[in-house]
C-alpha atoms as a PDB file:
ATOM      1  CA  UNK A   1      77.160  58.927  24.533  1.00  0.00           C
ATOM      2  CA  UNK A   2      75.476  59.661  27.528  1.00  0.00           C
ATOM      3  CA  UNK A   3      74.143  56.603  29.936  1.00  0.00           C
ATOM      4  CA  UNK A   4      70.908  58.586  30.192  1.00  0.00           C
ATOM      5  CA  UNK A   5      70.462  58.260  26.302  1.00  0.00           C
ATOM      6  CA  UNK A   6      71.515  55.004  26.279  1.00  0.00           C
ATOM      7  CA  UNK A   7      68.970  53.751  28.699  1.00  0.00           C
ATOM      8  CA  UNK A   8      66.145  55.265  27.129  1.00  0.00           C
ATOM      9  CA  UNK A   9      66.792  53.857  23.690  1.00  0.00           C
ATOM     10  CA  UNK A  10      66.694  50.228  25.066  1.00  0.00           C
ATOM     11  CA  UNK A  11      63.341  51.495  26.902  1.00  0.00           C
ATOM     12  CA  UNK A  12      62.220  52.110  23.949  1.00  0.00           C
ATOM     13  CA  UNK A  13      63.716  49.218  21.764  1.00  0.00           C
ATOM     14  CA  UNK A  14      62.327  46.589  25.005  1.00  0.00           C
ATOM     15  CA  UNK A  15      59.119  48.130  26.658  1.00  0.00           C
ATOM     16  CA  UNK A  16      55.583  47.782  25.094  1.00  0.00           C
ATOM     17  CA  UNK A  17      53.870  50.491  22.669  1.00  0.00           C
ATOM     18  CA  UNK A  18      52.110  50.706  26.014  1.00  0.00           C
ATOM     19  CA  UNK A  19      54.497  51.750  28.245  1.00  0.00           C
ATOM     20  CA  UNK A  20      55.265  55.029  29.963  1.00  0.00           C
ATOM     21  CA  UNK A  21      58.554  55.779  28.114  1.00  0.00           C
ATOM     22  CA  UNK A  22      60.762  57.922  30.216  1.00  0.00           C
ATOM     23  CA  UNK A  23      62.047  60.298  27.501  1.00  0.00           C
ATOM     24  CA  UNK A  24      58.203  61.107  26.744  1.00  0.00           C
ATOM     25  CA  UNK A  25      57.433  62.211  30.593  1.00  0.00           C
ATOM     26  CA  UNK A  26      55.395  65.347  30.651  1.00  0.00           C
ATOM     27  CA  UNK A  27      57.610  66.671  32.413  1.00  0.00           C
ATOM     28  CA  UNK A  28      58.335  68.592  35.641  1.00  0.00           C
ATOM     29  CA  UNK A  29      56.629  71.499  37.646  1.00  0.00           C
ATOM     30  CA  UNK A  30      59.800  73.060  37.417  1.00  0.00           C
ATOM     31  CA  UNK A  31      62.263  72.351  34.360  1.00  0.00           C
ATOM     32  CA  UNK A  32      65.654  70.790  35.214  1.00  0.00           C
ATOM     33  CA  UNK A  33      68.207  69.892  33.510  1.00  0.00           C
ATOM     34  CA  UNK A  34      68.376  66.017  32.917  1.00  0.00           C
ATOM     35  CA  UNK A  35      70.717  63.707  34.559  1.00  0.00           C
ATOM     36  CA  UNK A  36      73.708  62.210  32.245  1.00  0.00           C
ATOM     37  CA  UNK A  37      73.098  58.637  33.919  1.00  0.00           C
ATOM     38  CA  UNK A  38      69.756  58.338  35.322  1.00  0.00           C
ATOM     39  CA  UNK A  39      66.214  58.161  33.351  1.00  0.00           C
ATOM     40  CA  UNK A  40      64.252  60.913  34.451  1.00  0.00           C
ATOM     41  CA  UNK A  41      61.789  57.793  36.430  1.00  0.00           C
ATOM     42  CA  UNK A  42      65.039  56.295  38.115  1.00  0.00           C
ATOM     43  CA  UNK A  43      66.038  60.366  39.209  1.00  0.00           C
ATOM     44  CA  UNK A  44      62.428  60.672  41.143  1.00  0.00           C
ATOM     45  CA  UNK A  45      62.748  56.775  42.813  1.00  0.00           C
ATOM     46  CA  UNK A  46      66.159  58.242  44.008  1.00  0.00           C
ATOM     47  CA  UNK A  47      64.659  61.475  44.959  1.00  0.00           C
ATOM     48  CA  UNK A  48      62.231  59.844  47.286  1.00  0.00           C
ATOM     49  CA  UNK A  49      64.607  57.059  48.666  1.00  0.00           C
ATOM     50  CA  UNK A  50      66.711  59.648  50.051  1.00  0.00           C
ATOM     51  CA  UNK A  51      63.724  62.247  51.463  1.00  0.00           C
ATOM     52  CA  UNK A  52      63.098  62.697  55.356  1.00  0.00           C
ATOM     53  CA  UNK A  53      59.550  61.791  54.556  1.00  0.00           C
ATOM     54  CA  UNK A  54      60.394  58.325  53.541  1.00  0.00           C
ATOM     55  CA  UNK A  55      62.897  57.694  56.485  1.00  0.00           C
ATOM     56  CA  UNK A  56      60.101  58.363  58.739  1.00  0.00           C
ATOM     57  CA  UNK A  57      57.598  56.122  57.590  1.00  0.00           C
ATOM     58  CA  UNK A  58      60.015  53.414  59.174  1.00  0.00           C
ATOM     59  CA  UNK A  59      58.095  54.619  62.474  1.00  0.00           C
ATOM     60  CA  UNK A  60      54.449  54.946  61.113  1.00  0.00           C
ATOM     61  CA  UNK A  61      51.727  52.169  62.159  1.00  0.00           C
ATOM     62  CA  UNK A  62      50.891  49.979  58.951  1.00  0.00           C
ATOM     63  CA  UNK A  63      47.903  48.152  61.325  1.00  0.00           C
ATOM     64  CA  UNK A  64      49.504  47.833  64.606  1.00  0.00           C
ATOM     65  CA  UNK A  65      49.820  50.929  66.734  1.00  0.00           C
ATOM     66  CA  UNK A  66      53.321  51.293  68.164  1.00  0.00           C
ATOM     67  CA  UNK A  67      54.262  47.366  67.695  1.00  0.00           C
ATOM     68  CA  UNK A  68      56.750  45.774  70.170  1.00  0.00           C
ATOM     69  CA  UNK A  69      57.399  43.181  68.420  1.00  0.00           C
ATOM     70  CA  UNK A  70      60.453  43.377  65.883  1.00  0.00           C
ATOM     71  CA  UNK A  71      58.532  41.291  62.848  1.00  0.00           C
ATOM     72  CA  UNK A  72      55.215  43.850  62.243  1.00  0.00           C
ATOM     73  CA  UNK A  73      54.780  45.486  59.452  1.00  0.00           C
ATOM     74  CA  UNK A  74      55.284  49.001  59.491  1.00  0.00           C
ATOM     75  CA  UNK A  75      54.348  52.011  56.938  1.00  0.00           C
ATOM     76  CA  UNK A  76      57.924  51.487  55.184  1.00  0.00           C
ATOM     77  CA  UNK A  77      57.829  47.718  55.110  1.00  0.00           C
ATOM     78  CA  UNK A  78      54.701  48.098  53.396  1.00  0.00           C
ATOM     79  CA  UNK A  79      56.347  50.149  50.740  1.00  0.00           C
ATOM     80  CA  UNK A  80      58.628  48.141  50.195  1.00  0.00           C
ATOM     81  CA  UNK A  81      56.656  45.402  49.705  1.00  0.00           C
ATOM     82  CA  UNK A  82      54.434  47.063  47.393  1.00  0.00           C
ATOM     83  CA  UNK A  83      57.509  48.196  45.379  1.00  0.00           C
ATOM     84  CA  UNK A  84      58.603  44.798  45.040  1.00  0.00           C
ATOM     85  CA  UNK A  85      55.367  43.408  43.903  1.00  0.00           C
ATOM     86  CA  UNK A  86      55.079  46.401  40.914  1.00  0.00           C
ATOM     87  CA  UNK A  87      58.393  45.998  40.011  1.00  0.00           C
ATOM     88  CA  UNK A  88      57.675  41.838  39.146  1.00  0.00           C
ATOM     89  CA  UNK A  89      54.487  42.934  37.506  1.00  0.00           C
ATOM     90  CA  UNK A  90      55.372  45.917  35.287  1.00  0.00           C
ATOM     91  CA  UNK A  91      58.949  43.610  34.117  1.00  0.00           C
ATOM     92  CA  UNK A  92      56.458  41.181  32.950  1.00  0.00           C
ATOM     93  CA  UNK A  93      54.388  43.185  31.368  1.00  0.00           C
ATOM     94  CA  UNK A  94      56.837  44.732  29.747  1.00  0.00           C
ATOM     95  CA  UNK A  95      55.965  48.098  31.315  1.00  0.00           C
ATOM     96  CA  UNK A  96      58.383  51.002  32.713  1.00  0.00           C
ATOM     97  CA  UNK A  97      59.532  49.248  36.091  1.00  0.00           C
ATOM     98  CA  UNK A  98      61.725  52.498  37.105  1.00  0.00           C
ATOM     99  CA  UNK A  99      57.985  54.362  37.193  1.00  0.00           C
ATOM    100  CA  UNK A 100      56.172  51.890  38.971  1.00  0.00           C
ATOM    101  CA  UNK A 101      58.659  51.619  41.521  1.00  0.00           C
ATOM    102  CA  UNK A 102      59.259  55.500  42.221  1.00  0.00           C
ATOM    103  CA  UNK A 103      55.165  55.398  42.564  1.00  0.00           C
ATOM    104  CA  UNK A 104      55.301  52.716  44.707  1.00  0.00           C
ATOM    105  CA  UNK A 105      58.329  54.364  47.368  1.00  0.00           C
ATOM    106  CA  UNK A 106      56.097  57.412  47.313  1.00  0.00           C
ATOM    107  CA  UNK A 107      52.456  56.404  47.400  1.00  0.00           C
ATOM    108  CA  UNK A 108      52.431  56.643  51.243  1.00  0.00           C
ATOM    109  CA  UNK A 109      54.716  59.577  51.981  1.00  0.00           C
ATOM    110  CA  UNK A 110      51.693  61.602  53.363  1.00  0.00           C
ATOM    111  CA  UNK A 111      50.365  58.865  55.613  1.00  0.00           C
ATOM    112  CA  UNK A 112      49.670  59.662  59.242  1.00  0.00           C
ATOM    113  CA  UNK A 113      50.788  58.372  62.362  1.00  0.00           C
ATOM    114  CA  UNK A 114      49.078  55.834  63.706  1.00  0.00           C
ATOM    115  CA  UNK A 115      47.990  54.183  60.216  1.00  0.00           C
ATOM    116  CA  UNK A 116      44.155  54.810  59.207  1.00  0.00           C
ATOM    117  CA  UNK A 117      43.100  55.397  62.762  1.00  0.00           C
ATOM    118  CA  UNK A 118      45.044  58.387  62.405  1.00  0.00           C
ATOM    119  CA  UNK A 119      43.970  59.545  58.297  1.00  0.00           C
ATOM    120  CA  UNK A 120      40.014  59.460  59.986  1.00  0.00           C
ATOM    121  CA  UNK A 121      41.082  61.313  62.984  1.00  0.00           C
ATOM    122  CA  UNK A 122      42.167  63.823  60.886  1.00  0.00           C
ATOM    123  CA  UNK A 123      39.294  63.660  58.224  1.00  0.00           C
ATOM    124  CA  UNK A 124      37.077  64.371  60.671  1.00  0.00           C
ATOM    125  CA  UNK A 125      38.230  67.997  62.306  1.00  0.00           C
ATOM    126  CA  UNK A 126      40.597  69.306  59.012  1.00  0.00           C
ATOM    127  CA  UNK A 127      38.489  71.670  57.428  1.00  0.00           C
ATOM    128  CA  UNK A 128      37.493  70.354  53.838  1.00  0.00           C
ATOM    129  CA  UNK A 129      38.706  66.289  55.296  1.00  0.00           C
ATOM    130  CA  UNK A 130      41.917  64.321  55.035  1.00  0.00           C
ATOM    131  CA  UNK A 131      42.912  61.941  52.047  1.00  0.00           C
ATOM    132  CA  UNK A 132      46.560  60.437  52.848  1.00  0.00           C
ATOM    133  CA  UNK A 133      46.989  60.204  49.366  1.00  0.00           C
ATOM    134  CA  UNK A 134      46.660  63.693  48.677  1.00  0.00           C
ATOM    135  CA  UNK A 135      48.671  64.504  51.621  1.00  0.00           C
ATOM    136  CA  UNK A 136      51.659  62.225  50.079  1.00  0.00           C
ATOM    137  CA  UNK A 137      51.246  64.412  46.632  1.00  0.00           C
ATOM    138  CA  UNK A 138      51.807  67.356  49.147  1.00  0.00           C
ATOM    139  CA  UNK A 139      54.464  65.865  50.585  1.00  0.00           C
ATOM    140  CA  UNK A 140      56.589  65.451  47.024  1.00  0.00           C
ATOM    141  CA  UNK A 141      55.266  68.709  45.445  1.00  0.00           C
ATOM    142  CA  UNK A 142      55.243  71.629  48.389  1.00  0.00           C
ATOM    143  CA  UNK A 143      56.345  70.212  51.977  1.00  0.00           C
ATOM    144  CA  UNK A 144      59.513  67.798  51.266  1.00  0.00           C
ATOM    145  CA  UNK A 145      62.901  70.106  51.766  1.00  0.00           C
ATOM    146  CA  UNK A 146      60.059  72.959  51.795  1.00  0.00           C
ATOM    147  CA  UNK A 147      59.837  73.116  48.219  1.00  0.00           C
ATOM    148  CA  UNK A 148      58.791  69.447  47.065  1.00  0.00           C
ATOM    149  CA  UNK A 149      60.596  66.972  45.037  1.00  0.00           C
ATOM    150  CA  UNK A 150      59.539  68.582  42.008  1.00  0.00           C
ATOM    151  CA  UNK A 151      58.591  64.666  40.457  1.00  0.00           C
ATOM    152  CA  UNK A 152      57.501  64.476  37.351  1.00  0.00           C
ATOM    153  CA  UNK A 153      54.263  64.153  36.295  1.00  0.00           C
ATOM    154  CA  UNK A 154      53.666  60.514  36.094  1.00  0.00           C
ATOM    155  CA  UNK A 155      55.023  60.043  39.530  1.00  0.00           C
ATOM    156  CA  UNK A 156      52.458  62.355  40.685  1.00  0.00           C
ATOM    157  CA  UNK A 157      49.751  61.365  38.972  1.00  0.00           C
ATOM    158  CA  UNK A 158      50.105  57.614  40.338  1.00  0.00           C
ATOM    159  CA  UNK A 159      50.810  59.230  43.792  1.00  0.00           C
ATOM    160  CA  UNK A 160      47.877  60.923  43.869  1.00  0.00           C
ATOM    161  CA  UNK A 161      45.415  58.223  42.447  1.00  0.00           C
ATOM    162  CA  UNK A 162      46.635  55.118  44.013  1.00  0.00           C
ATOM    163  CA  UNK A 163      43.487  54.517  45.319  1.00  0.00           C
ATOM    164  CA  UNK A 164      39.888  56.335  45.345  1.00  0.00           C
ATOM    165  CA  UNK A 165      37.741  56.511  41.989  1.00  0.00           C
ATOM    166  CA  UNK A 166      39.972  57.867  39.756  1.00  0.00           C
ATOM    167  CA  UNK A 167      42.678  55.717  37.962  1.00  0.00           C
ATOM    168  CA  UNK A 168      46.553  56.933  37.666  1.00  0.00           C
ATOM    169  CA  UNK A 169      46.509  57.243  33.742  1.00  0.00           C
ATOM    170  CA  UNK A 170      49.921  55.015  33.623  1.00  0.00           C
ATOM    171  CA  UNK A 171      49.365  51.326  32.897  1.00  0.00           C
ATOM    172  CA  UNK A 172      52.437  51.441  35.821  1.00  0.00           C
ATOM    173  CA  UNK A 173      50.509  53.778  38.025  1.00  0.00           C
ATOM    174  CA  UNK A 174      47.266  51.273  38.151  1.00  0.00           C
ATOM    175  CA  UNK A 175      49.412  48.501  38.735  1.00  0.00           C
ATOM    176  CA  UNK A 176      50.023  50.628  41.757  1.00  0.00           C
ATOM    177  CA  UNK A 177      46.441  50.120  42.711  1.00  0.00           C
ATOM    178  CA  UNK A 178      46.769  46.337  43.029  1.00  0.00           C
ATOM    179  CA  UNK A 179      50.238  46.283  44.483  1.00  0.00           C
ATOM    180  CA  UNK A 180      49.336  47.947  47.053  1.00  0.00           C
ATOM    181  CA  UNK A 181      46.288  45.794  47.533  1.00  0.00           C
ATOM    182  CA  UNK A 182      47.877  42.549  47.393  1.00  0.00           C
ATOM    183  CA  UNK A 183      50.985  43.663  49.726  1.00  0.00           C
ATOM    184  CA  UNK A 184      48.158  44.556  52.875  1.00  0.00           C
ATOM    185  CA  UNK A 185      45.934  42.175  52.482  1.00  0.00           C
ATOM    186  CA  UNK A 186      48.626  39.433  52.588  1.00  0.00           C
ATOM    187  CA  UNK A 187      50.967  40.674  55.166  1.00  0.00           C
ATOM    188  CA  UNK A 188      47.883  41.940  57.232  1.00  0.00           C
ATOM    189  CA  UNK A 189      47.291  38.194  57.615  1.00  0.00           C
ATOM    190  CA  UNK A 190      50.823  37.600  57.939  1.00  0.00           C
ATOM    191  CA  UNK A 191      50.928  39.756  61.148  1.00  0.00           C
ATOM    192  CA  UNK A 192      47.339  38.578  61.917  1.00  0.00           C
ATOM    193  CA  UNK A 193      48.010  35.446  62.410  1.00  0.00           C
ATOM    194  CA  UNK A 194      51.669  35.945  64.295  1.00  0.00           C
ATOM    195  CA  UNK A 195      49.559  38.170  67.164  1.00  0.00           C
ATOM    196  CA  UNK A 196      46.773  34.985  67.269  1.00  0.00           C
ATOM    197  CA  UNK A 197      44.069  37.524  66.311  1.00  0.00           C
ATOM    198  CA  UNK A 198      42.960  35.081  63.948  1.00  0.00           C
ATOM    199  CA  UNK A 199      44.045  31.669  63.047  1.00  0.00           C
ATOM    200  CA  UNK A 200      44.462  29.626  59.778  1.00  0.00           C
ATOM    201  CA  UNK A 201      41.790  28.087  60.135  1.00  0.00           C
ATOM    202  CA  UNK A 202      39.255  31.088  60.298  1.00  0.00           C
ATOM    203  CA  UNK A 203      40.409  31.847  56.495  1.00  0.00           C
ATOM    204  CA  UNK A 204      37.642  31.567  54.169  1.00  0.00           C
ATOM    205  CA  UNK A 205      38.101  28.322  52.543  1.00  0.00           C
ATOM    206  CA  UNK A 206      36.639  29.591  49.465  1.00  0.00           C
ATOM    207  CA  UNK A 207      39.464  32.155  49.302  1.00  0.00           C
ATOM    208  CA  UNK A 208      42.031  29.824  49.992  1.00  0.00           C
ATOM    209  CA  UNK A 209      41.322  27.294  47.304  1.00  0.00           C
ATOM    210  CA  UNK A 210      41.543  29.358  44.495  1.00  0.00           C
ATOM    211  CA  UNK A 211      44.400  31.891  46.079  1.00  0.00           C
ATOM    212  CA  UNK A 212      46.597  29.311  48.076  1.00  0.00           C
ATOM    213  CA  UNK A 213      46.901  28.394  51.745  1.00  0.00           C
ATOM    214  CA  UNK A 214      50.160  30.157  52.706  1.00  0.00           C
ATOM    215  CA  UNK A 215      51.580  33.352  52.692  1.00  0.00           C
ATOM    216  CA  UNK A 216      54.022  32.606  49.816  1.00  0.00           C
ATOM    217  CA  UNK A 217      51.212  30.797  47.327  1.00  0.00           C
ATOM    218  CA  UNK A 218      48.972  33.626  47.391  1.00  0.00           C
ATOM    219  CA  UNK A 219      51.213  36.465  46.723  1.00  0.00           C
ATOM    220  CA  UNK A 220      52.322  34.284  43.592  1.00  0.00           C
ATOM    221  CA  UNK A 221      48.707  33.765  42.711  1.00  0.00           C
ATOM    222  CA  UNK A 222      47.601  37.232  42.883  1.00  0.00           C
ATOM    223  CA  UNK A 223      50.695  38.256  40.770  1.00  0.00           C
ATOM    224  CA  UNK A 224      50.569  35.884  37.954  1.00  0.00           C
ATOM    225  CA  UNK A 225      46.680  36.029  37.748  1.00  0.00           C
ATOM    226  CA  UNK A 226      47.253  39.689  36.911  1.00  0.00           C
ATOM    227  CA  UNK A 227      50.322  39.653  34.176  1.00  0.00           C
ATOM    228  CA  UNK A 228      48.214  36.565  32.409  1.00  0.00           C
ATOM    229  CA  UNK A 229      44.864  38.175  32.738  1.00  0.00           C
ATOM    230  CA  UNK A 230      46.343  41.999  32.002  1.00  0.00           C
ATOM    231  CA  UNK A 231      48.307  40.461  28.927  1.00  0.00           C
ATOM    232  CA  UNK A 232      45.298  38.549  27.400  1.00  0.00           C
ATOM    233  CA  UNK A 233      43.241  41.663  28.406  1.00  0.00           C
ATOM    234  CA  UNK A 234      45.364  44.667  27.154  1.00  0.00           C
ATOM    235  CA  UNK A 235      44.693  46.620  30.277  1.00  0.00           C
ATOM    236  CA  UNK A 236      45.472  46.389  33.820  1.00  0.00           C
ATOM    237  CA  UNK A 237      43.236  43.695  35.715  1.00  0.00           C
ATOM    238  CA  UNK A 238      42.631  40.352  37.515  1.00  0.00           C
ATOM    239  CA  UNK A 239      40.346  37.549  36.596  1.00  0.00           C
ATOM    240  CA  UNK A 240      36.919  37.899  37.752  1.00  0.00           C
ATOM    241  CA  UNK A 241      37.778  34.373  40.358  1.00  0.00           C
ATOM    242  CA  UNK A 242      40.747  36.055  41.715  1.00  0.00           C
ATOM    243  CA  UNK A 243      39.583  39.707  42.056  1.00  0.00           C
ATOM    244  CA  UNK A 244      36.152  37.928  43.988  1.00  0.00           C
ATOM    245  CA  UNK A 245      38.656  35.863  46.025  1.00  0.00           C
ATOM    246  CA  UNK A 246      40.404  38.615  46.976  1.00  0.00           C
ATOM    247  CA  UNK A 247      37.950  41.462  47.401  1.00  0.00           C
ATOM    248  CA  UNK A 248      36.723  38.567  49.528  1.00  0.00           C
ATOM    249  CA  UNK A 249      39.301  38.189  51.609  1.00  0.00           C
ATOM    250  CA  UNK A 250      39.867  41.789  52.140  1.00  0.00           C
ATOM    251  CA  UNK A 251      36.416  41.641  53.670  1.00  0.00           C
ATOM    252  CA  UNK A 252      37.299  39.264  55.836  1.00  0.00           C
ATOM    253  CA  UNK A 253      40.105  41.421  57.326  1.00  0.00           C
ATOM    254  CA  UNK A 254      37.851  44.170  57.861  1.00  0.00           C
ATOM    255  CA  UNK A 255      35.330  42.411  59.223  1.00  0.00           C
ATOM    256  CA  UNK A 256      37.989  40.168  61.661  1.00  0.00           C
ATOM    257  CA  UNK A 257      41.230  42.578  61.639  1.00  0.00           C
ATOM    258  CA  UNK A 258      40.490  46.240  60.995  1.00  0.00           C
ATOM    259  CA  UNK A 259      37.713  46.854  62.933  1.00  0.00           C
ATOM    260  CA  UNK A 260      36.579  45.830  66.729  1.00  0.00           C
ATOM    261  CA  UNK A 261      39.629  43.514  66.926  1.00  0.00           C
ATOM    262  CA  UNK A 262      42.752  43.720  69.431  1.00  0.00           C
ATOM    263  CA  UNK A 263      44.727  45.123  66.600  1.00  0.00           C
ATOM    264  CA  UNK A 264      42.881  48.345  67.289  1.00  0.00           C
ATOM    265  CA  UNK A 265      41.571  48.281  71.010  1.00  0.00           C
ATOM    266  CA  UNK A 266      44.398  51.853  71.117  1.00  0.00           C
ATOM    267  CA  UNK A 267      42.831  52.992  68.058  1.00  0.00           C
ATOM    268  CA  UNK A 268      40.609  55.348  70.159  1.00  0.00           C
ATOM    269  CA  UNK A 269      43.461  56.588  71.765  1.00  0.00           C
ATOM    270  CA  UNK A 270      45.218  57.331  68.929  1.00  0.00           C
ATOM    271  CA  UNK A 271      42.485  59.119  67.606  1.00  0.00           C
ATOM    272  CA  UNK A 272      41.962  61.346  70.695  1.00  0.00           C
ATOM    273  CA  UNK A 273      45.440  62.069  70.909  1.00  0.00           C
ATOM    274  CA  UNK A 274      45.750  63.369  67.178  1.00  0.00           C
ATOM    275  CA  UNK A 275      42.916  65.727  67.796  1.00  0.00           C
ATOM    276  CA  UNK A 276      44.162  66.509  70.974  1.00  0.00           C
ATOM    277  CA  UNK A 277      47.324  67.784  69.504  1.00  0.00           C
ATOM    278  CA  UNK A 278      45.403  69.329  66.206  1.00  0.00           C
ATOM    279  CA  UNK A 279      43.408  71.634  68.632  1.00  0.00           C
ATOM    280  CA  UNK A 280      46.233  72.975  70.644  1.00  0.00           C
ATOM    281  CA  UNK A 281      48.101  73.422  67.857  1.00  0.00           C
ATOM    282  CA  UNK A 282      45.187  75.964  66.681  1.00  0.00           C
ATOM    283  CA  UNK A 283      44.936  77.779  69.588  1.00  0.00           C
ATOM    284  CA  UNK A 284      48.871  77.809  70.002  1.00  0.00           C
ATOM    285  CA  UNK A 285      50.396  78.318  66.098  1.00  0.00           C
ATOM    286  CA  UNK A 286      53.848  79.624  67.760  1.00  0.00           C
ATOM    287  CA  UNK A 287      54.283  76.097  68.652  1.00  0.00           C
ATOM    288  CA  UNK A 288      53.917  75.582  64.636  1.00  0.00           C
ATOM    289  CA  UNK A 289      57.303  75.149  62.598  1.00  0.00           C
ATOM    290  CA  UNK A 290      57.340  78.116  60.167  1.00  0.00           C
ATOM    291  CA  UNK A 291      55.087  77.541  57.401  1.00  0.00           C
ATOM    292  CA  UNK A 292      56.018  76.145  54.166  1.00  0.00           C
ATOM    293  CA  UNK A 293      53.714  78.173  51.911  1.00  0.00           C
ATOM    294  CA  UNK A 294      52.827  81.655  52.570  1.00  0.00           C
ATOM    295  CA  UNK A 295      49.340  81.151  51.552  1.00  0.00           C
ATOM    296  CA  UNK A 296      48.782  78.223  54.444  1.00  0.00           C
ATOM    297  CA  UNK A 297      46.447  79.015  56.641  1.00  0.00           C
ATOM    298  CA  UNK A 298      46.364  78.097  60.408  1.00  0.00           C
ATOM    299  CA  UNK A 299      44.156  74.554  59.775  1.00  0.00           C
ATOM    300  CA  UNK A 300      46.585  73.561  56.935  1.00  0.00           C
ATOM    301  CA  UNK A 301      49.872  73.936  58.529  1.00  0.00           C
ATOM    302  CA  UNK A 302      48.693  72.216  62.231  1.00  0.00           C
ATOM    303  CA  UNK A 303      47.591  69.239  59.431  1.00  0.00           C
ATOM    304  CA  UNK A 304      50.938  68.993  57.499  1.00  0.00           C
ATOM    305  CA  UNK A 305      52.892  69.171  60.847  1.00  0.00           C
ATOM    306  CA  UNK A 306      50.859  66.191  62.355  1.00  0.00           C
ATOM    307  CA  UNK A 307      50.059  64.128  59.015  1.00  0.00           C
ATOM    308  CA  UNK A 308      53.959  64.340  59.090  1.00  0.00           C
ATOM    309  CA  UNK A 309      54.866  62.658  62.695  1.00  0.00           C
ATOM    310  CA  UNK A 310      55.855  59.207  63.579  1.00  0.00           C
ATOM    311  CA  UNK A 311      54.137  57.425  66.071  1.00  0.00           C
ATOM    312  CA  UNK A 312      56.217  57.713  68.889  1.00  0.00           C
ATOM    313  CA  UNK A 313      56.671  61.313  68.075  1.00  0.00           C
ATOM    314  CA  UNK A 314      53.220  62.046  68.030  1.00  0.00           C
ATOM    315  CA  UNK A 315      53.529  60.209  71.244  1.00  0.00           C
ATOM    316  CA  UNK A 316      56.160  62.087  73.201  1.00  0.00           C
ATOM    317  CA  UNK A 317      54.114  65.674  71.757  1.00  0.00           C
ATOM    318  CA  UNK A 318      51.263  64.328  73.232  1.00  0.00           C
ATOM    319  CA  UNK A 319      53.310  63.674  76.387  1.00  0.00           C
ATOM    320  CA  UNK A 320      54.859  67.489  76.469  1.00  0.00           C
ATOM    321  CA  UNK A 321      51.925  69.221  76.129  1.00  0.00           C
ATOM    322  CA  UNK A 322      49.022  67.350  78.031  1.00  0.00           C
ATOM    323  CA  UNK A 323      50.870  65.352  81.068  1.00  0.00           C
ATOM    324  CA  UNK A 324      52.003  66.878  83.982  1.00  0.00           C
ATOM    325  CA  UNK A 325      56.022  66.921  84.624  1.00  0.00           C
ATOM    326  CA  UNK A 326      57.270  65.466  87.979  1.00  0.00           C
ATOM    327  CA  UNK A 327      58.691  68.611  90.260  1.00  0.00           C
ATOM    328  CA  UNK A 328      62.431  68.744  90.447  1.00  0.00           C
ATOM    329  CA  UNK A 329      63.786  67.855  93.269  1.00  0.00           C
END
């Protein structure tokens, strides 16, 4: 019998009526034949594991531009963290933890350089705006290997709906939503609080007596507030006192972290240089790579090619184009 068949009979002996089950995915953009060992979930987590566009994010800015410091977060930390924190959730809730993890490894494979400074920089000059979530959809179904990943649906649909108003349709692809949540807002504090931007003690009590004091004790809070609440529920959620704690303390980032703070004193920079380089790239498309899709017009492709840079390659464009060389000696 094949390992493939195997696996999805105990997914659908073990998982809930509620589950995404992978022999009932709707399927590709482009039919394949299935893989003898792998569920067609566990084939797309590979699938983005092993892409370019996931190496890179290893040198994208989660909140602090260009870090020197070896212990920051950065874009693929991130992922990771908000893989780990799905996969505990959608095990305990008896969900399809191969989907929620292959979500989670791609939900940021369109992100730009330079974190969100970088996603508004390009919002405001791409014709029609810029939505990193759409651009990691992109990423897995037209730009990756110049013909996509060809994911299956599910993937795609949490991918594309990991946050903004619309809901993935997948109990695993919402869990998405708070994952990713949970992971930035604690490590954000994490990394906070190792650069003295803020200090323990700024932390809104409030928040810290229902969610915990340390790093550790509020991850765990957030987590098992939303496998008891989601259980007793029968849909993805928090309790009302967590979700307020936490939508409070995500407020308090923003207001403390995210904005104004030294966290982001280069995010003009990094701004300027983005459109800097979006510009040129109009007025020079030889300097382009050749373009994925036939139908891409001039805007799209100097978008993809930037949305797709590390920092420090972003960096060393800039550098190329816009400061004058030394004269050889």
């Amino acid at each position: 019998m094949l390992l493939r068949v195997e696996a999805e009979k105990r997914e659908e002996a073990i998982l809930s009526p509620l589950a995404s089950l992978s022999s009932r995915t709707r399927g590709r953009q482009v039919p394949e034949e299935p893989c003898p060992i792998r569920t067609e979930y566990q084939r797309d987590r590979d699938r983005i594991i092993h892409c370019k566009a996931f190496r890179r994010l290893k040198h994208k800015t989660q909140v602090f531009i260009a870090p020197e410091g070896d212990h920051y977060r950065t874009r693929l930390t991130h992922t990771l963290e908000v893989a780990q924190i799905s996969r505990t959730i959608a095990r305990a809730l008896r969900l399809n933890e191969d989907l929620a993890e292959a979500i989670a490894l791609g939900h940021d494979l369109g992100h730009t350089p330079f974190g969100h400074s970088g996603e508004e920089a390009l919002n405001e000059v791409v014709p029609g705006g810029f939505k990193h979530n759409l651009q990691s959809l992109r990423v897995v179904e037209v730009l990756e290997g110049g013909r996509g990943l060809n994911l299956t649906w599910e993937v795609r649909d949490g991918i594309a709906h990991h946050t903004g108003p619309v809901k993935p349709q997948t109990l695993e692809g919402q869990i998405i939503c708070y994952a990713d949540r949970i992971a930035y807002i604690n490590h954000d504090i994490d990394d906070a609080l190792r650069a003295g931007i803020i200090t323990q003690e700024q932390l809104p009590a409030d928040c810290l007596k229902i969610l915990g004091r340390t790093h550790r004790q509020r991850i765990d809070t957030m987590v098992t507030d939303i496998i008891r609440y989601s259980w007793e529920q029968g849909r993805i959620a928090m309790s009302p006192a967590v979700q307020q704690a936490t939508d409070n303390l995500r407020d308090f980032l923003f207001k403390n972290v995210y904005i104004g703070s030294p966290a982001k004193v280069e995010e003009g920079k990094a701004k300027n240089l983005l459109k800097q380089l979006y510009f040129y790239y109009l007025e020079h498309p030889e300097a382009l790579p050749a373009p994925v899709h036939p139908g891409d017009d001039l805007a799209r492709r100097a978008c993809d090619y930037i949305a797709g840079m590390t920092d420090r390659y972003a960096i060393l464009q800039y550098i190329r184009l816009f400061v004058p060389a030394g004269f050889p000696s």
